[in-house]
C-alpha atoms as a PDB file:
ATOM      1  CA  UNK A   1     -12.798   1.602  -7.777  1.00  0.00           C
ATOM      2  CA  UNK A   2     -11.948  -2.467  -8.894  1.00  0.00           C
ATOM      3  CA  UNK A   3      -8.302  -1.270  -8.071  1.00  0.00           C
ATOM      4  CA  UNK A   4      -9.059   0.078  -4.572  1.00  0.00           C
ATOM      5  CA  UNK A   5     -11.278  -2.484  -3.588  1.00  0.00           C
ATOM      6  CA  UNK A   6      -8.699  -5.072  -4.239  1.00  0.00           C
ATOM      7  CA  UNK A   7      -6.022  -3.019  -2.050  1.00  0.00           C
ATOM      8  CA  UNK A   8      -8.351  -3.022   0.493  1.00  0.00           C
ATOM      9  CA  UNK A   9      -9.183  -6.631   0.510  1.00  0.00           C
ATOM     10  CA  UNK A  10      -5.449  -7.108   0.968  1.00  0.00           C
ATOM     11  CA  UNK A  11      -4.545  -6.032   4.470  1.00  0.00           C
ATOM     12  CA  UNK A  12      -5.878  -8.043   6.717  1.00  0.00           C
ATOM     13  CA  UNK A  13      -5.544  -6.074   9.955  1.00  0.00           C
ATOM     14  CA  UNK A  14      -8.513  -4.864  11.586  1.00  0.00           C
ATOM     15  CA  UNK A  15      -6.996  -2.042  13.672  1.00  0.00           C
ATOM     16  CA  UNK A  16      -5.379  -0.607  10.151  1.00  0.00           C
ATOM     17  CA  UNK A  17      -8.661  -0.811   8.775  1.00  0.00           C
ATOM     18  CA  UNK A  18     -10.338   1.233  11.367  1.00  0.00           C
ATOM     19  CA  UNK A  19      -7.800   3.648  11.955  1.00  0.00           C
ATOM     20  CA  UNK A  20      -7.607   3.988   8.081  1.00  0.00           C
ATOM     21  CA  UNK A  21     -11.676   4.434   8.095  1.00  0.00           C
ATOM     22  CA  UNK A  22     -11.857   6.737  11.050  1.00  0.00           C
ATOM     23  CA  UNK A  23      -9.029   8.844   9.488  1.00  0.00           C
ATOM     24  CA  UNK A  24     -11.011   8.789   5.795  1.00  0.00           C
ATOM     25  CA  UNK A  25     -14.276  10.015   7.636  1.00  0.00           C
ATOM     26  CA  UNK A  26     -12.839  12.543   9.249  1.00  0.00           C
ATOM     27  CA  UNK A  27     -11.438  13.827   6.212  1.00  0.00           C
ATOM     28  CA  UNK A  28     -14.209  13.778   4.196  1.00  0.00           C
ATOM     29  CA  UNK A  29     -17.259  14.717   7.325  1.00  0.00           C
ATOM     30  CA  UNK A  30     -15.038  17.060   8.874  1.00  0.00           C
ATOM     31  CA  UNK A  31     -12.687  18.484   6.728  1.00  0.00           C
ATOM     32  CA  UNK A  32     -14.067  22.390   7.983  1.00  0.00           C
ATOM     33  CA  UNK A  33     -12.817  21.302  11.831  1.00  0.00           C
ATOM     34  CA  UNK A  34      -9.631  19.954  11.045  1.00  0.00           C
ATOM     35  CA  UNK A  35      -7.419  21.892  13.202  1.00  0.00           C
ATOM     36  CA  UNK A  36      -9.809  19.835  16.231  1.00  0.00           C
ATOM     37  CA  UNK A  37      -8.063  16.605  14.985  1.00  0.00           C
ATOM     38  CA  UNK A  38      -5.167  16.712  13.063  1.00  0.00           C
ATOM     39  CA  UNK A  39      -2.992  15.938  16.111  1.00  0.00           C
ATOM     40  CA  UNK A  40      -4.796  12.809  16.392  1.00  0.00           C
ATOM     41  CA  UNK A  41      -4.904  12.529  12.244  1.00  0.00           C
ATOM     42  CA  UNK A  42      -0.448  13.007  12.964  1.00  0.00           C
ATOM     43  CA  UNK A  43      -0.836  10.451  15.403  1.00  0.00           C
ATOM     44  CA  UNK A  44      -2.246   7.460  13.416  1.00  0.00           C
ATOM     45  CA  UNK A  45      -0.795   8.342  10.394  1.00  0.00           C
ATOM     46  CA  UNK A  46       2.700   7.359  12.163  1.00  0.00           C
ATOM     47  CA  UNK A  47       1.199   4.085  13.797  1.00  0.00           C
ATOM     48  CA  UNK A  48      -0.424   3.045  10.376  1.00  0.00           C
ATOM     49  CA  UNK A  49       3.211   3.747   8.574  1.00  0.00           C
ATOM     50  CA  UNK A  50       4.759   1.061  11.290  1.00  0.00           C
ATOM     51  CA  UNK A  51       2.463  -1.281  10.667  1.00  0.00           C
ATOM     52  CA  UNK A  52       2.354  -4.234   7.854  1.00  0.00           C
ATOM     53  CA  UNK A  53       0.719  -3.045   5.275  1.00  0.00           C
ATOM     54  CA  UNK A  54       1.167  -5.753   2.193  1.00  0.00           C
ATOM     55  CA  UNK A  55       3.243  -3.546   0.499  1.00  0.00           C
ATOM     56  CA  UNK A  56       1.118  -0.750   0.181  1.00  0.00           C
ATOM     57  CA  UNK A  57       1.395   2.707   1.753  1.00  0.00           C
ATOM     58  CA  UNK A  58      -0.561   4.841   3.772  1.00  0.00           C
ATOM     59  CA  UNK A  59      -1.515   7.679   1.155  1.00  0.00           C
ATOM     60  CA  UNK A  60      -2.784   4.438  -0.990  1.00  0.00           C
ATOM     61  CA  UNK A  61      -4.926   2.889   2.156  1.00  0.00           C
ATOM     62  CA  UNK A  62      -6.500   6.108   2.934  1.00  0.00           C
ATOM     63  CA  UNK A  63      -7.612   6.550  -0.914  1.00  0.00           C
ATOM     64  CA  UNK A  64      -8.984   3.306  -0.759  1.00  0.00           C
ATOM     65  CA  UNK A  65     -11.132   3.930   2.223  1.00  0.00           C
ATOM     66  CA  UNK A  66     -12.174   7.501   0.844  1.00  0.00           C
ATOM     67  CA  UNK A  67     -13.325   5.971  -2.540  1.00  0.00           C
ATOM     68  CA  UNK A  68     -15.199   3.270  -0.764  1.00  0.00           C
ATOM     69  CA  UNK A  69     -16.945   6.104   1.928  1.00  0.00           C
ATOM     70  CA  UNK A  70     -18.205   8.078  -1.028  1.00  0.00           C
ATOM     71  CA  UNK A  71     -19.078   5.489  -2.774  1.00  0.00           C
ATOM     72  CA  UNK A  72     -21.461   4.821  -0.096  1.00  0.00           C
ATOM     73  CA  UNK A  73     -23.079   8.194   0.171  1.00  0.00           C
END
């Protein structure tokens, strides 16, 4: 988790961060209802991937927010 935590100290834009969050808790809460919100999962996915992300990609941001979620449980 050192790794992840460090990645996610990194990027310092809030809106990534909550779109990255939003799109981990979805994943992880609602995982059963997904067909309700993968449109909107598309959606972000292809704002997050225009964004600056400090050299790390999206696949690596959402991990990051996963571990931390859990990690919280």
């Amino acid at each position: 988790m050192y790794l992840s935590v460090n990645i996610c100290v990194l990027v310092q834009s809030e809106d990534v961060w909550a779109t990255v969050l939003a799109l981990s808790l979805l994943s992880l809460k609602y995982a059963d209802k997904k067909a309700e919100w993968e449109m909107i999962e598309l959606k972000a996915t292809q704002w997050l991937s225009r964004q600056e992300l400090e050299g790390h990609t999206v696949d690596e941001l959402l991990q990051c927010a996963m571990n931390i979620l859990q990690a919280t449980k």
